[in-house]
C-alpha atoms as a PDB file:
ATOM      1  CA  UNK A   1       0.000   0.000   0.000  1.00  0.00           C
ATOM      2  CA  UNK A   2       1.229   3.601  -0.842  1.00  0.00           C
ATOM      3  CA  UNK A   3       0.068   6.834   1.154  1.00  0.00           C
ATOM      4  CA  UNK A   4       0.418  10.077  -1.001  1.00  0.00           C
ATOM      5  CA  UNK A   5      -0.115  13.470   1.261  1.00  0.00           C
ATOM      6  CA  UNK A   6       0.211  16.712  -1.337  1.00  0.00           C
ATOM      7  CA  UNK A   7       0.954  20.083   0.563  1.00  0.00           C
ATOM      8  CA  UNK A   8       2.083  23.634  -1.240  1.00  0.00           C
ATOM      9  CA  UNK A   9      -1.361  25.030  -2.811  1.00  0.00           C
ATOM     10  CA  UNK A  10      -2.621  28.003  -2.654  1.00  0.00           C
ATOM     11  CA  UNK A  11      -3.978  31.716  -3.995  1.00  0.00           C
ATOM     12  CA  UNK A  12      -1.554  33.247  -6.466  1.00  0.00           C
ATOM     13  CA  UNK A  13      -1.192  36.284  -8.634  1.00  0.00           C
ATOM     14  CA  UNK A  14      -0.439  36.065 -11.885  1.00  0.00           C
ATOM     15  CA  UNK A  15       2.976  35.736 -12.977  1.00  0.00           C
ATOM     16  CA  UNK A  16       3.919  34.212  -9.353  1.00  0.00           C
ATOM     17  CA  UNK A  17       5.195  30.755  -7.988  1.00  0.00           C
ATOM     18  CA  UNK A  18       4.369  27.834  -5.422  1.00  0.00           C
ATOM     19  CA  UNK A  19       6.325  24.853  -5.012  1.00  0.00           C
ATOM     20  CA  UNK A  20       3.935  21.408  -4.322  1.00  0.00           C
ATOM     21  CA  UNK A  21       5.297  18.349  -1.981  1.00  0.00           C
ATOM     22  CA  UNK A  22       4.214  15.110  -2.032  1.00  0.00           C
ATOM     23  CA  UNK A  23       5.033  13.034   0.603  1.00  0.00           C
ATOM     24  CA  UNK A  24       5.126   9.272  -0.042  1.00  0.00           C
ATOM     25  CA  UNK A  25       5.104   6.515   2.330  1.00  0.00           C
ATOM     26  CA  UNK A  26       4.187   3.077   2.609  1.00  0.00           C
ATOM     27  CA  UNK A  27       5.692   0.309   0.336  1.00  0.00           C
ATOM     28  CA  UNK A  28       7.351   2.632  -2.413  1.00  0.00           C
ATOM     29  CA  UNK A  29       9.802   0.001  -3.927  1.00  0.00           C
ATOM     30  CA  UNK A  30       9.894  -0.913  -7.527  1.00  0.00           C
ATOM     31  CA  UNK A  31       7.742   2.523  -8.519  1.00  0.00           C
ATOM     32  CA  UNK A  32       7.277   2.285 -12.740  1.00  0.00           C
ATOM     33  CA  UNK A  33       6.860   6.234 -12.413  1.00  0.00           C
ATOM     34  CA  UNK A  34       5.882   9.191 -10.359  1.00  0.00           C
ATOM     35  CA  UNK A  35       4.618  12.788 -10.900  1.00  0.00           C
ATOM     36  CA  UNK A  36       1.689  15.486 -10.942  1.00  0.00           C
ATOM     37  CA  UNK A  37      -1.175  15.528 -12.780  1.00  0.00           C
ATOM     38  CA  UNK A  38      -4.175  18.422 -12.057  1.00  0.00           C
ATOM     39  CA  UNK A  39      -7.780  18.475 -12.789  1.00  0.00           C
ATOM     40  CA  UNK A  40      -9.311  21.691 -13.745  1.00  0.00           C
ATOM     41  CA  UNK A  41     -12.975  22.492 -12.713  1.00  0.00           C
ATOM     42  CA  UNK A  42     -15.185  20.636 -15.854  1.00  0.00           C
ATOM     43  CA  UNK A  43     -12.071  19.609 -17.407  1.00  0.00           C
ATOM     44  CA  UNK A  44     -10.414  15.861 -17.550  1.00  0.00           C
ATOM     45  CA  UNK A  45      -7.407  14.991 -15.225  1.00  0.00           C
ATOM     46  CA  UNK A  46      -4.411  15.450 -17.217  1.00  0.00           C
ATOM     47  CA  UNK A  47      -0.796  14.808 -16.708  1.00  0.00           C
ATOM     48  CA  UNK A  48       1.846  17.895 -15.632  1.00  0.00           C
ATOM     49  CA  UNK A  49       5.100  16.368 -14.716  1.00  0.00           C
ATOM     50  CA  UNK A  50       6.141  12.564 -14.520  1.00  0.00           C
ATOM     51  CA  UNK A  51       8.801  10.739 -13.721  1.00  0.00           C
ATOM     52  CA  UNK A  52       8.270   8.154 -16.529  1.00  0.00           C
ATOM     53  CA  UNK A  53       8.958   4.355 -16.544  1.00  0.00           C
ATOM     54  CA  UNK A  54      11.135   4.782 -19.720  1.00  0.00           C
ATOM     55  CA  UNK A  55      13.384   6.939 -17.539  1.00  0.00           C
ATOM     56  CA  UNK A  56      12.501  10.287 -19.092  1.00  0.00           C
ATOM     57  CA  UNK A  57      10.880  13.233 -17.675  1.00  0.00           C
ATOM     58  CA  UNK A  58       7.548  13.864 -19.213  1.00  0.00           C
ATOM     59  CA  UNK A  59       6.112  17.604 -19.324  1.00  0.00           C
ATOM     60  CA  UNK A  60       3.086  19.002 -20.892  1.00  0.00           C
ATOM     61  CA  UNK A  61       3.412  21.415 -23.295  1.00  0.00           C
ATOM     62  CA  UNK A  62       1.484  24.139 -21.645  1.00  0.00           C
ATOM     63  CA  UNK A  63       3.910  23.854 -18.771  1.00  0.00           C
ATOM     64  CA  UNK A  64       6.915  23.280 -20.041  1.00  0.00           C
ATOM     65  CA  UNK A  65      10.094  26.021 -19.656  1.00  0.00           C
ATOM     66  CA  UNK A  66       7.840  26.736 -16.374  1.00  0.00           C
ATOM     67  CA  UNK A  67       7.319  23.705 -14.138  1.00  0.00           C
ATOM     68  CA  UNK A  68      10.249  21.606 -12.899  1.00  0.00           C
ATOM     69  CA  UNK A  69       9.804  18.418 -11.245  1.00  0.00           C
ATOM     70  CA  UNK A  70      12.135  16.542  -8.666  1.00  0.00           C
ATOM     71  CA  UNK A  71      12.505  14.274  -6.215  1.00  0.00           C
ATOM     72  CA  UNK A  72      14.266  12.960  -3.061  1.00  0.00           C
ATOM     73  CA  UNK A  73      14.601   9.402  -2.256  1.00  0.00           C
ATOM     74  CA  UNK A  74      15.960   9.850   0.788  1.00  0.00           C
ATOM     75  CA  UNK A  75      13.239  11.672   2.092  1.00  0.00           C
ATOM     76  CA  UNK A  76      10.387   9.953  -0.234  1.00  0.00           C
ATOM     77  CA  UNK A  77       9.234  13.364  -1.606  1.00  0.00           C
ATOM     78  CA  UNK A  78       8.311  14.744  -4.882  1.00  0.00           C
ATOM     79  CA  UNK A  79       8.060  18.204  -5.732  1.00  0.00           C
ATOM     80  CA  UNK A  80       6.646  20.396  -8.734  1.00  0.00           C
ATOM     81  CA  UNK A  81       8.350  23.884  -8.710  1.00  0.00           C
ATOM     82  CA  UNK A  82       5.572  26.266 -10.801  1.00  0.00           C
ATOM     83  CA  UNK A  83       6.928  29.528 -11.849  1.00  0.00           C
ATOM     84  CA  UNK A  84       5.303  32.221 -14.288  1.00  0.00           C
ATOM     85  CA  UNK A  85       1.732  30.884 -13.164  1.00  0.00           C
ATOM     86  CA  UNK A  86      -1.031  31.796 -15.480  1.00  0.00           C
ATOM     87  CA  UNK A  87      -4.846  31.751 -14.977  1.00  0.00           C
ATOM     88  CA  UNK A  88      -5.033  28.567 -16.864  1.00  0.00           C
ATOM     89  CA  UNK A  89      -2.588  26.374 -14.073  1.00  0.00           C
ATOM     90  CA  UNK A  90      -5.690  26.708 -11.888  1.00  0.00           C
ATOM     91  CA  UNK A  91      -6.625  23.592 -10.624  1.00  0.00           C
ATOM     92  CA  UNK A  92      -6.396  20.944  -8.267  1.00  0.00           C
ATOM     93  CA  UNK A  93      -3.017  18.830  -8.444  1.00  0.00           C
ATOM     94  CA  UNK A  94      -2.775  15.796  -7.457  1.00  0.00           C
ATOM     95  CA  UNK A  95       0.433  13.242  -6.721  1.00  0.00           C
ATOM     96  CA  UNK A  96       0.406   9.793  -8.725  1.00  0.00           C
ATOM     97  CA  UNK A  97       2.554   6.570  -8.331  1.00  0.00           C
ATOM     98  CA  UNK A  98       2.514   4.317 -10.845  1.00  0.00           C
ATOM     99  CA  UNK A  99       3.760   0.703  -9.200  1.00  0.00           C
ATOM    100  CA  UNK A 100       3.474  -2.931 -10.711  1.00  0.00           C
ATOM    101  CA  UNK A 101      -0.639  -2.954 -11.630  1.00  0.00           C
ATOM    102  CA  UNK A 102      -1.286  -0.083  -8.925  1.00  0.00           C
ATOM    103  CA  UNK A 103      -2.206   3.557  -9.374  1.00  0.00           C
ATOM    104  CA  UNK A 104      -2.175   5.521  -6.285  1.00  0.00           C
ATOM    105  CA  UNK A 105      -3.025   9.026  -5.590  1.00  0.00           C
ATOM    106  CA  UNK A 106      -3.294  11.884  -3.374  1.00  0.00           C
ATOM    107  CA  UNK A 107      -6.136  13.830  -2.245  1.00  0.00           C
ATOM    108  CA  UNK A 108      -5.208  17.044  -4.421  1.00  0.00           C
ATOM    109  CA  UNK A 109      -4.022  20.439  -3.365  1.00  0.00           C
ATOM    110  CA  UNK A 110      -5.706  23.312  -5.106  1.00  0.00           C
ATOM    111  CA  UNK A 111      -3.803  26.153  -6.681  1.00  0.00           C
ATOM    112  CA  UNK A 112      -5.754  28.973  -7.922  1.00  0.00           C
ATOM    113  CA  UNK A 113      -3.680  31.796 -10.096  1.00  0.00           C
ATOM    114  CA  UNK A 114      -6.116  35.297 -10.066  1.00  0.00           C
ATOM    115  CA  UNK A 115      -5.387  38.843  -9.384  1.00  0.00           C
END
């Protein structure tokens, strides 16, 4: 079993930044891949940063050149560092491990970007 606890969210202007944590615990061996995904308000979940099981790092477009992901083992966290939010990054983000035939997330943090 894998806990995922999401922490970070918040109000922010336009044009601002928030760093999200996940904290993982539980059995977190053999993970195929890790990251954030966020669900908008009427909108399908959708993938922001992973930590793929080919090795890469995976970005949406929208995002990319602004979020960074990483990680610390030691510590079992993940982070997404968001910088030059826009309106359109509102929504609630969520953490996601990927392990054997498991999917495990979070409860969600919400960010909302408005001035």
């Amino acid at each position: 079993q894998v806990q995922l606890v999401e922490s970070g969210g918040g109000l922010v202007q336009p044009g601002g930044s928030l760093r999200l944590s996940c904290a993982a615990s539980g059995s977190i061996v053999s993970i195929y891949a890790m990251g954030w995904y966020r669900q908008a308000p009427g909108k399908q979940r959708e993938s922001v940063a992973v930590f793929g099981g080919d090795g890469r790092t995976h970005y949406a477009d929208g995002v990319k050149g602004r979020f960074t992901i990483s990680g610390d083992d030691a510590k079992k966290m993940v982070y997404l560092q968001m910088n030059s939010l826009k309106a359109e990054d509102t929504a609630v983000y969520y953490c996601n491990i990927v392990r054997g035939p498991y999917t495990y997330w979070g409860q969600g943090t919400q960010v909302t970007v408005s001035s």
